[in-house]
Protein backbone atom coordinates (compact mmCIF):
# COMPACT_ATOMS: atom_id res chain seq x y z
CA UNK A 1 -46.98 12.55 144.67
CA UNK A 2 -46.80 12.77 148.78
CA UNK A 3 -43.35 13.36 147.99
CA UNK A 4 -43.77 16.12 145.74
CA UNK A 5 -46.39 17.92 148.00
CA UNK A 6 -44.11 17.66 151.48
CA UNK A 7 -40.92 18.75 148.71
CA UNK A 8 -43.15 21.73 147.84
CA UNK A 9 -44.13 22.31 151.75
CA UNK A 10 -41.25 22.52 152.74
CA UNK A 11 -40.09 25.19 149.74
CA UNK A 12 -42.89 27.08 151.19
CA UNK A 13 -41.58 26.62 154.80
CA UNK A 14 -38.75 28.04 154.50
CA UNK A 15 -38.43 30.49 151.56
CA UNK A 16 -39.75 33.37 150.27
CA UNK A 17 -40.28 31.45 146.62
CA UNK A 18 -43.66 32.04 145.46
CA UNK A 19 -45.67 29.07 144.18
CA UNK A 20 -48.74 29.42 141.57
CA UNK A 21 -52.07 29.39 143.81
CA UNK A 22 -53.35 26.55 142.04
CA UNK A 23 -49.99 24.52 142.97
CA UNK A 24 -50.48 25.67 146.50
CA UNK A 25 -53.86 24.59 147.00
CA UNK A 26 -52.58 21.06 145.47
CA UNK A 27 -49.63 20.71 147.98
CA UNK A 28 -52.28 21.31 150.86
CA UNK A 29 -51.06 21.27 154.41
CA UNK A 30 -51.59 19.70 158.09
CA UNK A 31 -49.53 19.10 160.55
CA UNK A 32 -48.08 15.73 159.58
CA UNK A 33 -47.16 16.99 156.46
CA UNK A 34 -45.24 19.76 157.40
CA UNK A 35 -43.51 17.30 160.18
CA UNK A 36 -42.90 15.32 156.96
CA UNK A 37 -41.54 17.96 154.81
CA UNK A 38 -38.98 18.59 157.33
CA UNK A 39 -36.89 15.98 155.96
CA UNK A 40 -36.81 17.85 152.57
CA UNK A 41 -34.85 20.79 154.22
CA UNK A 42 -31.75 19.72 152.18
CA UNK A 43 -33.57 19.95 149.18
CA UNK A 44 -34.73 23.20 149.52
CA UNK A 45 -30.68 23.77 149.97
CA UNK A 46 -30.53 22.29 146.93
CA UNK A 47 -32.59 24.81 145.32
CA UNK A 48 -31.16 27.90 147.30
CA UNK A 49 -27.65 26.68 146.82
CA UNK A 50 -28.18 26.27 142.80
CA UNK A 51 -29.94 29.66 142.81
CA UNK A 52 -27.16 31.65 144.55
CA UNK A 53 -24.32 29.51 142.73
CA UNK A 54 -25.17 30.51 139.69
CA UNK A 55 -25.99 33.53 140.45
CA UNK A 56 -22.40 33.99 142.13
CA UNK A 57 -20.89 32.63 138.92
CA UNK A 58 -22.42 34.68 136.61
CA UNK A 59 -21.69 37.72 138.55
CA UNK A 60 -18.54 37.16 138.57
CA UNK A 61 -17.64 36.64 135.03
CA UNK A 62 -20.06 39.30 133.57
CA UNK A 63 -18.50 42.06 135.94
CA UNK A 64 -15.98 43.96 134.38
CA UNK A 65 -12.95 44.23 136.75
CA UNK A 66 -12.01 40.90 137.04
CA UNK A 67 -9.90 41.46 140.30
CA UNK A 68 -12.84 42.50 142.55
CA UNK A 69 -15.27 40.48 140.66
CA UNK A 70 -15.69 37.80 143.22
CA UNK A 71 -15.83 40.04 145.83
CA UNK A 72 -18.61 42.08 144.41
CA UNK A 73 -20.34 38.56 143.24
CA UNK A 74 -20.09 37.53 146.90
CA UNK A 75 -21.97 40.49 148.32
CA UNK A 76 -24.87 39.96 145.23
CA UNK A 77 -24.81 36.39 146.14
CA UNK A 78 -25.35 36.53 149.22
CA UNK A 79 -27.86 39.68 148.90
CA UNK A 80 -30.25 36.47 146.97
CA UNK A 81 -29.63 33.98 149.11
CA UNK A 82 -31.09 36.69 152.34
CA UNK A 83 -33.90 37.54 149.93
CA UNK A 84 -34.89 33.86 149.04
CA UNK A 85 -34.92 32.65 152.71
CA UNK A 86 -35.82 36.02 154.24
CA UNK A 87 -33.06 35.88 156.51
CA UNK A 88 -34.78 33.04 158.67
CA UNK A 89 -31.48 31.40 159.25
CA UNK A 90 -29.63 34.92 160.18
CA UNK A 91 -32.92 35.71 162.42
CA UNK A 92 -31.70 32.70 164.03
CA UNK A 93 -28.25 33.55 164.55
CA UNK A 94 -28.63 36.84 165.98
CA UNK A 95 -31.43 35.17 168.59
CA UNK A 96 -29.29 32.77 169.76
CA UNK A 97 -26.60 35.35 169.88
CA UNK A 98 -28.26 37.64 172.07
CA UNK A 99 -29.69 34.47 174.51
CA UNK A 100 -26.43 32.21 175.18
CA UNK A 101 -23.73 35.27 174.51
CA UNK A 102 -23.98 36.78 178.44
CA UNK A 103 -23.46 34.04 181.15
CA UNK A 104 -27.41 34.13 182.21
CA UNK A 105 -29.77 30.98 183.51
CA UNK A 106 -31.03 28.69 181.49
CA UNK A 107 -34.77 30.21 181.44
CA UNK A 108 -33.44 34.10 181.25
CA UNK A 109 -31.55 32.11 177.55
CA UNK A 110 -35.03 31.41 176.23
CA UNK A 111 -36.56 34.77 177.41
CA UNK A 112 -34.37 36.59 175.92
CA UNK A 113 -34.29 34.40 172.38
CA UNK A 114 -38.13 35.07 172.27
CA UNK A 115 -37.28 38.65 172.05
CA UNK A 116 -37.65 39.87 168.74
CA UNK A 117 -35.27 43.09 169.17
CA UNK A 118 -31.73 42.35 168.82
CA UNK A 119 -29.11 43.08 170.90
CA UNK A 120 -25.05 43.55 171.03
CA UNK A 121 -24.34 40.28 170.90
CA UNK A 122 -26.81 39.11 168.09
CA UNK A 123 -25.68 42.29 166.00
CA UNK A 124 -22.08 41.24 166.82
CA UNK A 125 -22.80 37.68 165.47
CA UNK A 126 -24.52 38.60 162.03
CA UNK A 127 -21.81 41.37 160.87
CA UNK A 128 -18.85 38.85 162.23
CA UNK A 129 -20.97 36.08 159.83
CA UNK A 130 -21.40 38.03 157.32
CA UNK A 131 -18.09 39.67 156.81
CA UNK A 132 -16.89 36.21 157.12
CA UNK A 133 -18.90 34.38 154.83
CA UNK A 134 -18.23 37.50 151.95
CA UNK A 135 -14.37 37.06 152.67
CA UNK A 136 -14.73 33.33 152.52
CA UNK A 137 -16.67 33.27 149.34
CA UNK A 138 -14.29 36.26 147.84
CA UNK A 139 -11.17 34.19 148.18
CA UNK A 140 -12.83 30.70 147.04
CA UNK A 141 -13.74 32.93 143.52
CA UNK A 142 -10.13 34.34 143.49
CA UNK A 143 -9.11 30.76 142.85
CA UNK A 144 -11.52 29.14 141.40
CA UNK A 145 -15.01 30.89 140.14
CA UNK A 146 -16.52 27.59 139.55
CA UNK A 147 -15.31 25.88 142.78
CA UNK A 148 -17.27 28.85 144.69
CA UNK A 149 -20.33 28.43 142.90
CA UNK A 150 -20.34 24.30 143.32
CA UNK A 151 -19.44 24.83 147.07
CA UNK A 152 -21.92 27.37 147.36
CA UNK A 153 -24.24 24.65 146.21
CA UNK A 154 -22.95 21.93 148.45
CA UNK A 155 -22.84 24.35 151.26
CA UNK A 156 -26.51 25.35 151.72
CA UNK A 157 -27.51 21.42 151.43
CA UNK A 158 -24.81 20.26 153.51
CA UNK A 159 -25.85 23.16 156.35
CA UNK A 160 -29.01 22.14 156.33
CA UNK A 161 -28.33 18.39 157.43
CA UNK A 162 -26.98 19.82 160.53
CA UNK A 163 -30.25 21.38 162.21
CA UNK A 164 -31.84 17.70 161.90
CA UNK A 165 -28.98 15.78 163.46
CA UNK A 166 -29.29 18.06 166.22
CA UNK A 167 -33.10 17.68 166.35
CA UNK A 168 -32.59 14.53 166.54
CA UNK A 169 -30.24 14.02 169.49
CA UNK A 170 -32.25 16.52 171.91
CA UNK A 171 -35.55 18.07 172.97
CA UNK A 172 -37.31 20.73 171.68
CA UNK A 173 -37.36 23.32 174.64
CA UNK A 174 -38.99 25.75 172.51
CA UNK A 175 -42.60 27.57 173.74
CA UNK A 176 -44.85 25.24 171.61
CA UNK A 177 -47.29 28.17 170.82
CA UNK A 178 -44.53 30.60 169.67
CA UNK A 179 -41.88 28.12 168.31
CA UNK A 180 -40.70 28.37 164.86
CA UNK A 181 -40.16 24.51 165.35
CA UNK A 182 -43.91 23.17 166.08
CA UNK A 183 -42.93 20.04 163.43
CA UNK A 184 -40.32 19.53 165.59
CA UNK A 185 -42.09 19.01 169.04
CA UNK A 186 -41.63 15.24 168.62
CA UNK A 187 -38.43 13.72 168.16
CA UNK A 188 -37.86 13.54 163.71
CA UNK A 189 -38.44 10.00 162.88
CA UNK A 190 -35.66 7.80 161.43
CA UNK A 191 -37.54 8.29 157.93
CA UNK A 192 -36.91 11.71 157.69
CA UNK A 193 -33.00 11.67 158.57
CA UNK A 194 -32.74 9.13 155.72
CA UNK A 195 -34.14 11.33 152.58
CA UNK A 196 -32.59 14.19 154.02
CA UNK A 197 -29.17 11.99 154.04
CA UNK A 198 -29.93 11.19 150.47
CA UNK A 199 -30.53 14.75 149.30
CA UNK A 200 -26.95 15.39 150.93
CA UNK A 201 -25.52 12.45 149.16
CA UNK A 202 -27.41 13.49 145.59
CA UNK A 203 -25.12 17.11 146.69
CA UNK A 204 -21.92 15.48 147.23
CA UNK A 205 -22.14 13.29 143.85
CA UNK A 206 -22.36 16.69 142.16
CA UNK A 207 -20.34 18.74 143.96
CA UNK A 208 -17.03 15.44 143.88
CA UNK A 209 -17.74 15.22 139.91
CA UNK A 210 -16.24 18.48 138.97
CA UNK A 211 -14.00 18.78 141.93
CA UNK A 212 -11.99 16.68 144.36
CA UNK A 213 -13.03 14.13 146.72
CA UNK A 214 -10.74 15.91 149.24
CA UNK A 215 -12.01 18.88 149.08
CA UNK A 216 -15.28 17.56 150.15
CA UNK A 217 -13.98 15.59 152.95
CA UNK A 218 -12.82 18.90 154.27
CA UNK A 219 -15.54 21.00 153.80
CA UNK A 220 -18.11 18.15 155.40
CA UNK A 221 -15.40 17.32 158.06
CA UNK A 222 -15.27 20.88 159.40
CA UNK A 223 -19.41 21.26 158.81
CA UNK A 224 -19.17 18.04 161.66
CA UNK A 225 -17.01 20.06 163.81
CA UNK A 226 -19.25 22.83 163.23
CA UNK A 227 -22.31 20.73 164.42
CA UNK A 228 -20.77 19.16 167.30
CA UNK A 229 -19.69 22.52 168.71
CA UNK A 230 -23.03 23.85 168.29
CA UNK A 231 -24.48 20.30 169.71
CA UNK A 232 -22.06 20.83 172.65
CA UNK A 233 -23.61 24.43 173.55
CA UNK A 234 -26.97 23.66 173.04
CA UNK A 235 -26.87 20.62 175.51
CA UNK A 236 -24.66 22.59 178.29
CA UNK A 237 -27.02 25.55 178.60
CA UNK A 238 -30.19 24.65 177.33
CA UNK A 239 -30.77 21.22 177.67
CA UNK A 240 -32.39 21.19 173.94
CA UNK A 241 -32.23 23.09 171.55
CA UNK A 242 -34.88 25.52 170.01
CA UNK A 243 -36.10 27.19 166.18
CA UNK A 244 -33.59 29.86 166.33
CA UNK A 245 -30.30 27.49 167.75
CA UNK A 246 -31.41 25.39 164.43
CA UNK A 247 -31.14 28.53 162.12
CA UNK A 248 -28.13 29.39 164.12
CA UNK A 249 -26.57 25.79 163.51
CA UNK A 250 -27.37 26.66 159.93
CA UNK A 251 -25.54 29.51 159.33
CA UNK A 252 -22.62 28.47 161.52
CA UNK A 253 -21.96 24.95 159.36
CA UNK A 254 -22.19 26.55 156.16
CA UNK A 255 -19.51 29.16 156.97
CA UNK A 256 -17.64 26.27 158.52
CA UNK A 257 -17.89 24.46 154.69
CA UNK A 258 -16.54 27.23 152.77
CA UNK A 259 -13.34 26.64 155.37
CA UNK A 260 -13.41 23.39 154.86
CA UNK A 261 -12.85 23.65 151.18
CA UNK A 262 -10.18 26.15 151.61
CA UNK A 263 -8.81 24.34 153.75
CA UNK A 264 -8.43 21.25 151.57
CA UNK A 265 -7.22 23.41 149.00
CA UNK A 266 -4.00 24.20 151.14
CA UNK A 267 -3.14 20.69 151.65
């Protein structure tokens, strides 16, 4: 039942999705639990990623013009999957955006991340993301409609790995009393990396029995490049990383999926 209550936590955490009171006052919450729901974040991409899948699909094939179908499906899609997280991860791109896109010290970085207006660079990030993702998404449905709603699925679970890895290899630099990351002051235990692995791995089951092995060596492989990149950056000028570089790290490997798959499609 601990399981079920840090599952539900973290559903709480980090989406908008309402739970009945009664369930909410069952779940409970301290602070160990929600340092032990953290390892459910995949599973919540499990949820997010099977709402916006289907949602994609059944867009898709419901709208009449069939050749802009997955275009429009994309932009609906993705409309859900902003209104189920309430942009946390995007709020986290254009942060860390705005903080490591001018060459500034280390300490003027986390200033200016803190800052909750956004600024050229941020707003250059999330229309470049965007635009991307919707294009990425547009072309997967051109091929395949069901291959973009599985790798939607995969995607959001698979992204969501990421942030932990790189929790795990550095320090939380973040201000501990405004962090969006206070469960991740101390270093995630070994525990939580393991059922976040195995959400990934129940993902990956799905996703390679209706399509390809290959095309989800791809999509992961290039998710890992993703993550190292962002790894890379966070270590050179910030010696950590903080809440928003996570949600940043997010967004960045899930976009870097949806390549992926492409990508093994060319092959």
């Amino acid at each position: 039942m601990q399981f079920v209550r840090h599952f539900l936590l973290a559903l709480q955490y980090f989406t908008r999705i309402p739970l009945p009171t009664g369930v909410a006052r069952w779940v409970g919450f301290n602070a160990t639990m929600q340092r032990a729901s953290l390892a459910h974040f995949p599973g919540v991409g499990c949820i997010v990623g099977a709402l916006t899948g289907t949602a994609f699909y059944l867009f898709a094939t419901l709208l009449p013009v069939a050749s802009t179908a997955p275009w429009l499906a994309a932009c609906l899609s993705t409309v859900l999957s902003v209104m189920l997280t309430g942009a946390f991860h995007e709020d986290g791109l254009a942060d860390t955006s705005d903080g490591l896109g001018g060459m500034v010290t280390r300490e003027r970085a986390l200033e200016i991340m803190k800052d909750s207006r956004i600024g050229s660079y941020g707003a250059t990030a999330l229309i470049l993301a965007l635009s991307t993702k919707l294009a990425l998404l547009t072309m997967l449905g051109q091929i395949n409609l069901a291959l973009a709603a599985w790798s939607l699925f995969a995607a959001h679970v698979c992204s969501r790995v990421m942030p932990l890895l790189i929790a795990a290899l550095l320090p939380n630099v973040g201000d501990d009393i405004t962090t969006k990351t206070k469960p991740l002051a101390n270093k995630i235990s070994l525990y939580t990396l393991l059922v976040a692995l195995v959400w990934l791995a129940l993902a990956d089951l799905a996703f390679a029995s209706r399509h390809t092995s290959i095309l989800l060596l791809w999509a992961t492989g290039c998710s890992l490049v993703a993550f190292a990149l962002m790894l890379r950056l966070f270590a050179r000028r910030l010696n950590g990383f903080t809440g928003d570089g996570l949600g940043a790290t997010q967004q960045v490997c899930e976009l870097a999926f949806y390549l992926g798959v492409l990508l093994g499609l060319a092959q």
